[in-house]
Protein backbone atom coordinates (compact mmCIF):
# COMPACT_ATOMS: atom_id res chain seq x y z
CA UNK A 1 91.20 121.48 73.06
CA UNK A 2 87.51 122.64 73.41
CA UNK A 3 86.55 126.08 74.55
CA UNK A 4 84.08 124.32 77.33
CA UNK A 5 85.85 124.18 80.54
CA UNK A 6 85.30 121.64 82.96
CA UNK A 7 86.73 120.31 86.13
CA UNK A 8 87.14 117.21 85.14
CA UNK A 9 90.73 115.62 83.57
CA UNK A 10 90.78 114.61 79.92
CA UNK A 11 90.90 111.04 79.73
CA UNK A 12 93.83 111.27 76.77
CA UNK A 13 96.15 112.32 79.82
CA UNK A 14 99.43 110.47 81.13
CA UNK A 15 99.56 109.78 84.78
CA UNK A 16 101.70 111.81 86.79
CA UNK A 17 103.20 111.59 90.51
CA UNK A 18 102.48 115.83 90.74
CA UNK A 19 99.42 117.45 91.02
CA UNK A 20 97.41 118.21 87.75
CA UNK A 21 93.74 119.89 87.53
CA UNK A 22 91.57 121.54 85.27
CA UNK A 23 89.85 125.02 85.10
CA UNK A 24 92.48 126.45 87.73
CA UNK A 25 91.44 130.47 88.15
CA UNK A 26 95.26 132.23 87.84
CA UNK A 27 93.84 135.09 89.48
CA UNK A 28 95.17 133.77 92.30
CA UNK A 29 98.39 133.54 91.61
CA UNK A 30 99.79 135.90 89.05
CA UNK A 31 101.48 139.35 90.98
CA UNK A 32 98.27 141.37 89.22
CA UNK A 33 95.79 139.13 90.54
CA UNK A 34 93.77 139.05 87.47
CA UNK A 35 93.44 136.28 84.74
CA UNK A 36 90.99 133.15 83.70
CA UNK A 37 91.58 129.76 84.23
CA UNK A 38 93.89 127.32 82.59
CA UNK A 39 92.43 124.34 81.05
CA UNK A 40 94.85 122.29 82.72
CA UNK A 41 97.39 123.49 85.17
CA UNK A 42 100.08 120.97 86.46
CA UNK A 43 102.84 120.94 88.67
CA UNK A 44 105.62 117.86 88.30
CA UNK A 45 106.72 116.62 91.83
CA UNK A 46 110.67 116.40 89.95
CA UNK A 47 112.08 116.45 86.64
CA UNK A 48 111.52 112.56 85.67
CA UNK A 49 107.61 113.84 86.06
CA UNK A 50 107.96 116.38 83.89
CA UNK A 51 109.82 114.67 81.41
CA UNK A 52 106.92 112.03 81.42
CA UNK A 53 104.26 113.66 81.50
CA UNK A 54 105.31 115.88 78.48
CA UNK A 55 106.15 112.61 76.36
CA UNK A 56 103.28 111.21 76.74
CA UNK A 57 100.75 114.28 76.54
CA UNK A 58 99.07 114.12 73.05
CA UNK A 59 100.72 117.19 70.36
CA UNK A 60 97.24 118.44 70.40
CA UNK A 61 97.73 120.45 73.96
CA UNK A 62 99.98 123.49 73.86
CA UNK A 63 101.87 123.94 76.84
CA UNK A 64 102.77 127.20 78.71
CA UNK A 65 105.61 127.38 81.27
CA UNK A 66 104.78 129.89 84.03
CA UNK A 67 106.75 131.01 86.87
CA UNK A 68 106.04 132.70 90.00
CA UNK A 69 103.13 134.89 87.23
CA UNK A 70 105.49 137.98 88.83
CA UNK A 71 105.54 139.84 84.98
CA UNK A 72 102.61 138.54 82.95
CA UNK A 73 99.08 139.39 82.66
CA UNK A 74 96.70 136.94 82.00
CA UNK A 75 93.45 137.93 80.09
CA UNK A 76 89.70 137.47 81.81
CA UNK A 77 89.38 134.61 79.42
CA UNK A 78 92.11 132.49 80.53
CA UNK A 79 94.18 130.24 79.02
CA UNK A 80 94.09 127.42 76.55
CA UNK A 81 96.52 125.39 77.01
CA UNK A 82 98.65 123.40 80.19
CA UNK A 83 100.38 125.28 82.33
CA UNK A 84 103.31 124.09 83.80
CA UNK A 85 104.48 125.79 86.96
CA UNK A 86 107.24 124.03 88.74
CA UNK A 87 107.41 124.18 92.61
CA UNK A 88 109.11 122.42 95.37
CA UNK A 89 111.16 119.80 93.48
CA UNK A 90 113.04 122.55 91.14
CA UNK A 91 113.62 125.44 93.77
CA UNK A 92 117.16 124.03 95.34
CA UNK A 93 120.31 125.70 94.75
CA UNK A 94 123.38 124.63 94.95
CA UNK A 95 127.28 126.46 94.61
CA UNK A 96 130.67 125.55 93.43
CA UNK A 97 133.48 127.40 93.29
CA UNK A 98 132.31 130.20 91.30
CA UNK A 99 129.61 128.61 90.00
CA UNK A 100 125.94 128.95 91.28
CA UNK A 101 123.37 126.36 90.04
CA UNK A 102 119.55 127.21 90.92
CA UNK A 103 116.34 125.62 89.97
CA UNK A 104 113.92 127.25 87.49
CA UNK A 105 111.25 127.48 90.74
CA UNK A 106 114.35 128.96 93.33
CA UNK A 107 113.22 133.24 93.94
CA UNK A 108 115.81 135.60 92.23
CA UNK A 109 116.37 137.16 95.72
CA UNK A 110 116.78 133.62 97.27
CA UNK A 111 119.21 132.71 94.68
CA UNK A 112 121.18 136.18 95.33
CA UNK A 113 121.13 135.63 99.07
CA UNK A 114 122.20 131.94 98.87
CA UNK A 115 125.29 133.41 97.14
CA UNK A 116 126.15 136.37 98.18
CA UNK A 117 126.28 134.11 101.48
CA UNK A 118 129.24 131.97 99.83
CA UNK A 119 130.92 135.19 99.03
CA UNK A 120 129.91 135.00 95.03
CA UNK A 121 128.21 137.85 93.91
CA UNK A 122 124.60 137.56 92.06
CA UNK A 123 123.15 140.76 94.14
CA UNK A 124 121.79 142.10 90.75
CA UNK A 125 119.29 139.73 91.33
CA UNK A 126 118.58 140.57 94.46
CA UNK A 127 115.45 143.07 93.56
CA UNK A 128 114.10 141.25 90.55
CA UNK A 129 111.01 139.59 91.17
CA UNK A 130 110.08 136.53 90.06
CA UNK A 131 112.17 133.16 89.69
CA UNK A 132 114.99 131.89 87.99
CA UNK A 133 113.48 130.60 84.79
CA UNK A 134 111.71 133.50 84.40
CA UNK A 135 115.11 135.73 84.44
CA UNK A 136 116.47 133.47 81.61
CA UNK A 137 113.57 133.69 79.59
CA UNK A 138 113.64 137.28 79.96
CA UNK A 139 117.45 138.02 80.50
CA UNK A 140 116.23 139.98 83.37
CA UNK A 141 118.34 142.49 84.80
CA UNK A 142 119.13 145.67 87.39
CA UNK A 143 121.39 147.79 88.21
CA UNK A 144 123.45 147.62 84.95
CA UNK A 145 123.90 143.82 85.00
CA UNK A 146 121.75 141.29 82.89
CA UNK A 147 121.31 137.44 83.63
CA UNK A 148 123.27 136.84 80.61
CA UNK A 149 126.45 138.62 81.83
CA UNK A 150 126.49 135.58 84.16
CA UNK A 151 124.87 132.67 82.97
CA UNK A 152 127.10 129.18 81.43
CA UNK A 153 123.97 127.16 80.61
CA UNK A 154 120.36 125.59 81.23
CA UNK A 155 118.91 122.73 81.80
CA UNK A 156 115.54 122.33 80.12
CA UNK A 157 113.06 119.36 79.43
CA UNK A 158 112.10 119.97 75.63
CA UNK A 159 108.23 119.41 74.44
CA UNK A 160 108.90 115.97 73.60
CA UNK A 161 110.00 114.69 76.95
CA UNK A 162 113.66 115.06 76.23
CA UNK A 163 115.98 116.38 79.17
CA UNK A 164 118.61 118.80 77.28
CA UNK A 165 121.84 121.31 78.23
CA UNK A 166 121.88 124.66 76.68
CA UNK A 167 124.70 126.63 76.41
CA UNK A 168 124.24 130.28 77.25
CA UNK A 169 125.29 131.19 73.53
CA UNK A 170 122.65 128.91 72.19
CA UNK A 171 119.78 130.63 73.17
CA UNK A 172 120.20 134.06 71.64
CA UNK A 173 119.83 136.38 74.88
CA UNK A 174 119.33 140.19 74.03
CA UNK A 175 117.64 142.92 75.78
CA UNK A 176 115.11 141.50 78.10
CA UNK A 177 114.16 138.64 75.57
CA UNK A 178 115.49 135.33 74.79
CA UNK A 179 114.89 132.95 71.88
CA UNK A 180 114.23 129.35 73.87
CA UNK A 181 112.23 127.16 71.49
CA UNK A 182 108.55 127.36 72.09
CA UNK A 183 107.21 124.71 74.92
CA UNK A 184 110.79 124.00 76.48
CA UNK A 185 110.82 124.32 80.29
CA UNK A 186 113.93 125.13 81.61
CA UNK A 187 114.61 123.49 84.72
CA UNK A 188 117.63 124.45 86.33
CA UNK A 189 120.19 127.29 85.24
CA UNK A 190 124.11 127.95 86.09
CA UNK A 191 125.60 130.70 86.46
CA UNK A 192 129.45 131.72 86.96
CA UNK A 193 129.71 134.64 89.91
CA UNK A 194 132.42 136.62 90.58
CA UNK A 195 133.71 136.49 94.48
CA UNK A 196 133.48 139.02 96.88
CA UNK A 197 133.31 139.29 100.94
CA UNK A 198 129.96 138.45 101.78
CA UNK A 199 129.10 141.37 104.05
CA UNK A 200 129.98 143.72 101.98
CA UNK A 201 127.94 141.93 99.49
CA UNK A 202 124.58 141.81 102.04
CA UNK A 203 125.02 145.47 102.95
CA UNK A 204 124.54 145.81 99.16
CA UNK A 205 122.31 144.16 98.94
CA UNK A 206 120.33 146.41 101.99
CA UNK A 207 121.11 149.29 100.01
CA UNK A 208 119.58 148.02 96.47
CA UNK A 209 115.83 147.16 98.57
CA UNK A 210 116.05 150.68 99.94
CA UNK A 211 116.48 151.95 96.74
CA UNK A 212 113.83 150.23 95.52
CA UNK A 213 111.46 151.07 97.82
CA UNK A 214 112.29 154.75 98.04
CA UNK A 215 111.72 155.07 93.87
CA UNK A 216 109.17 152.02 93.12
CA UNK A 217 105.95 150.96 93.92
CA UNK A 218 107.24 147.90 96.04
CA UNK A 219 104.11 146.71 98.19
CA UNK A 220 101.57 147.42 95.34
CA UNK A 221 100.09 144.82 92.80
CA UNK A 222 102.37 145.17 90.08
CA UNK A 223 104.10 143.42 87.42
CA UNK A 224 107.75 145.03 87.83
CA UNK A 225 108.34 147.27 84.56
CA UNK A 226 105.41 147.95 82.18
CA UNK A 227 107.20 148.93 79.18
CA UNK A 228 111.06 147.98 77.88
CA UNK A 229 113.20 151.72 78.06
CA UNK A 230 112.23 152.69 74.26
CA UNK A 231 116.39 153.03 72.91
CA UNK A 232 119.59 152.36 73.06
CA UNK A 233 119.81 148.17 73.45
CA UNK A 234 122.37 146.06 71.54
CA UNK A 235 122.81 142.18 70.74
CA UNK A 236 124.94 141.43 73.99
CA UNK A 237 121.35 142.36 75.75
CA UNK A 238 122.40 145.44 77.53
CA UNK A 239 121.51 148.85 77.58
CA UNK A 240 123.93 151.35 76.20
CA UNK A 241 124.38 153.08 79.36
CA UNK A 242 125.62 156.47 77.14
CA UNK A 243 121.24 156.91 76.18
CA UNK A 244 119.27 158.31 78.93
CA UNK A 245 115.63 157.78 77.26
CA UNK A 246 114.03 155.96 80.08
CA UNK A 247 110.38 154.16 79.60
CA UNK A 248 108.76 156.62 82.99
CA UNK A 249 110.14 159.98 81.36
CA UNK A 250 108.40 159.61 78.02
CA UNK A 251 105.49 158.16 79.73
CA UNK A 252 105.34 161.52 82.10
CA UNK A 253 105.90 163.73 79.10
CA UNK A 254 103.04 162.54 77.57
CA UNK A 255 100.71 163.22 81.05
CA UNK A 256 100.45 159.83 81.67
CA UNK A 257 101.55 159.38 85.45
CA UNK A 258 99.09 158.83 87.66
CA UNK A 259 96.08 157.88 84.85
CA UNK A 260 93.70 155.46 85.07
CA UNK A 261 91.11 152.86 84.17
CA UNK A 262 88.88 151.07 85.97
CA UNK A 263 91.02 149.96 88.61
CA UNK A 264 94.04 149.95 86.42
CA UNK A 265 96.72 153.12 87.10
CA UNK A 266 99.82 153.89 86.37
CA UNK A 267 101.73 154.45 89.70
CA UNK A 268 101.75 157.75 90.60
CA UNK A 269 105.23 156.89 92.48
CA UNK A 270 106.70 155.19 89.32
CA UNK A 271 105.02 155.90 86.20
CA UNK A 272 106.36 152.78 84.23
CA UNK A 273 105.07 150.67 86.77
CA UNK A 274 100.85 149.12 85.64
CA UNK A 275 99.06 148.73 89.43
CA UNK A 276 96.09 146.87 89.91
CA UNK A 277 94.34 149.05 92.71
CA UNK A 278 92.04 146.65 93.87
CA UNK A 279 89.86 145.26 91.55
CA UNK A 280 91.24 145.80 88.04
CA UNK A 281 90.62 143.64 85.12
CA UNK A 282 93.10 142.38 82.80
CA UNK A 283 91.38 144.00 80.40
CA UNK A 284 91.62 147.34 82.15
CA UNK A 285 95.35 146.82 82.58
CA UNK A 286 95.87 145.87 79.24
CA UNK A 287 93.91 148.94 78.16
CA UNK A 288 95.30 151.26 80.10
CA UNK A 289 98.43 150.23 78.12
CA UNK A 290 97.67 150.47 75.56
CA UNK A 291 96.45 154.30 75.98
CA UNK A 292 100.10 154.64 77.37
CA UNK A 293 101.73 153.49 73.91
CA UNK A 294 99.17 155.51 72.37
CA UNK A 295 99.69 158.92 74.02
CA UNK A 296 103.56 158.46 73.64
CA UNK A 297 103.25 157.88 70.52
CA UNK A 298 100.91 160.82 69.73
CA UNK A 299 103.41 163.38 72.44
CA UNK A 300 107.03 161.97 71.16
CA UNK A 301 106.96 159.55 68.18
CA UNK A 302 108.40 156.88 70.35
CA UNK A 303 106.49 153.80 70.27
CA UNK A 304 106.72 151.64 73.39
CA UNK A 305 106.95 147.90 73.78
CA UNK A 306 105.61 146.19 75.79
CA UNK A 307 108.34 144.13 78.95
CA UNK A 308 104.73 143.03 80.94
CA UNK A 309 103.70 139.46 79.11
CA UNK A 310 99.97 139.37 78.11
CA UNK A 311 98.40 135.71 77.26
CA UNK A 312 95.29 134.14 76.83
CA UNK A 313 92.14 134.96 75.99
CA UNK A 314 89.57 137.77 76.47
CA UNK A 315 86.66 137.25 78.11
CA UNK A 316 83.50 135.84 76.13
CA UNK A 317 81.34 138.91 75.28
């Protein structure tokens, strides 16, 4: 693809029944409200869409899936690529038994209340933000409980156009990662949940958003957790709950808390959590860090990784 963007659709491009346009700004819809446009940015009105669209879309275009944009940062230059955000058609969910099937589009906290409402118990869920195929890719998880703990399998369409099942064990979940092939979009996961009495499991739910609120910086712009907790993971993609090294104390012990750039900060209510105060940059968030990582580094020795997502470009000089 050209580094020239326009508003105007290729001509190489397949027809599609959803909405696809060029040069969309994703300032406007990631959680940090920063970010460039996409080259092309299209949303399939159902899976049959998708699946057509990505057979007949030349190999030259990558594709990026995107979610609700509730733990990425896009950089000032944007992206260049299609991205694929699904909406309306792949936000149901449906349960069975024990089993809970949600599209990739459905909230975490919808998919928790839906549910918790049939007496199965995904509350873990309930305070993660973002949408379901965003909590696969990342094997997202609270409270001591991690997407993979529950998931059976995935549907995803593959970048070829091909609709495909994959089994939890096939896609290699560990701590807040996942190895899904490059340009897959999953579509619709299942999960097994055990049963419980459903008002016991909403007043639970009540007490995990207090929580939250009392410790986090809930109604700020921020991307959930800015850096993974720096030890103590294992294969099965859980913490090993016997390590207290947590991301916010390292990050306090080096002075950090509170610091800022431009209109980048580190909460002063949570220091793990990367606020955009108004009018930040992505390249003042991403900066700001990156000082983080650095002054850890330089206080402790521990070296922090990044959880936040950063894509795209930066912007042209």
């Amino acid at each position: 693809m050209t580094d020239t963007l326009s508003s105007a659709l290729p001509s190489d491009l397949p027809q599609v029944r959803g909405r696809l346009s060029a040069a969309r700004a994703l300032s406007e819809i990631t959680w940090l409200r920063v970010g460039g446009p996409a080259d092309l940015f299209f949303q399939p009105a159902d899976v049959e869409d998708l699946q057509d669209f990505l057979r007949g879309l030349p190999g030259t275009y990558d594709v990026f899936p995107m979610g609700v944009g509730s733990n990425l940062i896009v950089r000032d230059g944007g992206l260049r690529a299609v991205v694929i955000r699904l909406g309306r058609g792949f936000n149901g969910i449906e349960t069975d038994g024990t089993r809970v099937t949600a599209g990739a589009a459905a909230l975490d906290a919808h998919v928790a209340r839906k549910a918790a409402q049939a007496g199965l118990d995904l509350t873990f869920l309930r305070t993660i933000p973002g949408s379901i195929g965003g909590a696969v890719r990342m094997n997202a998880g609270c409270y001591g409980t991690y997407t993979a703990d529950h998931l059976v399998e995935i549907r995803a369409v593959t970048r070829s156009g091909d609709l495909v099942t994959i089994p939890k064990a096939d896609l290699g979940m560990a701590y807040r990662q996942s190895a899904l092939t490059e340009g897959h979009v999953i579509v619709d996961a299942t999960f097994d949940a055990p049963q419980g009495d459903a008002d016991a499991l909403a007043q639970r739910m009540e007490d995990q958003l207090r929580r939250r609120d009392e410790t986090q910086p809930s109604k700020d712009r921020t991307a959930g957790s800015t850096f993974r907790n720096p030890a103590g993971f294992s294969s099965t993609g859980r913490d090993d709950d016997t390590h207290e090294l947590k991301a916010w104390k390292v990050i306090d012990d080096a002075g950090m808390r509170g610091a800022t750039i431009g209109g980048a900060q580190m909460s002063p209510k949570h220091s793990n959590f990367l606020v955009n105060t108004g009018n930040a940059t992505a390249a003042e968030l991403e900066a700001l860090g990156e000082e983080v990582r650095k002054r850890v580094f330089q206080n402790s020795g521990i070296e922090l990784h990044w959880e936040i997502m950063r894509v795209g470009e930066p912007a042209s000089s």
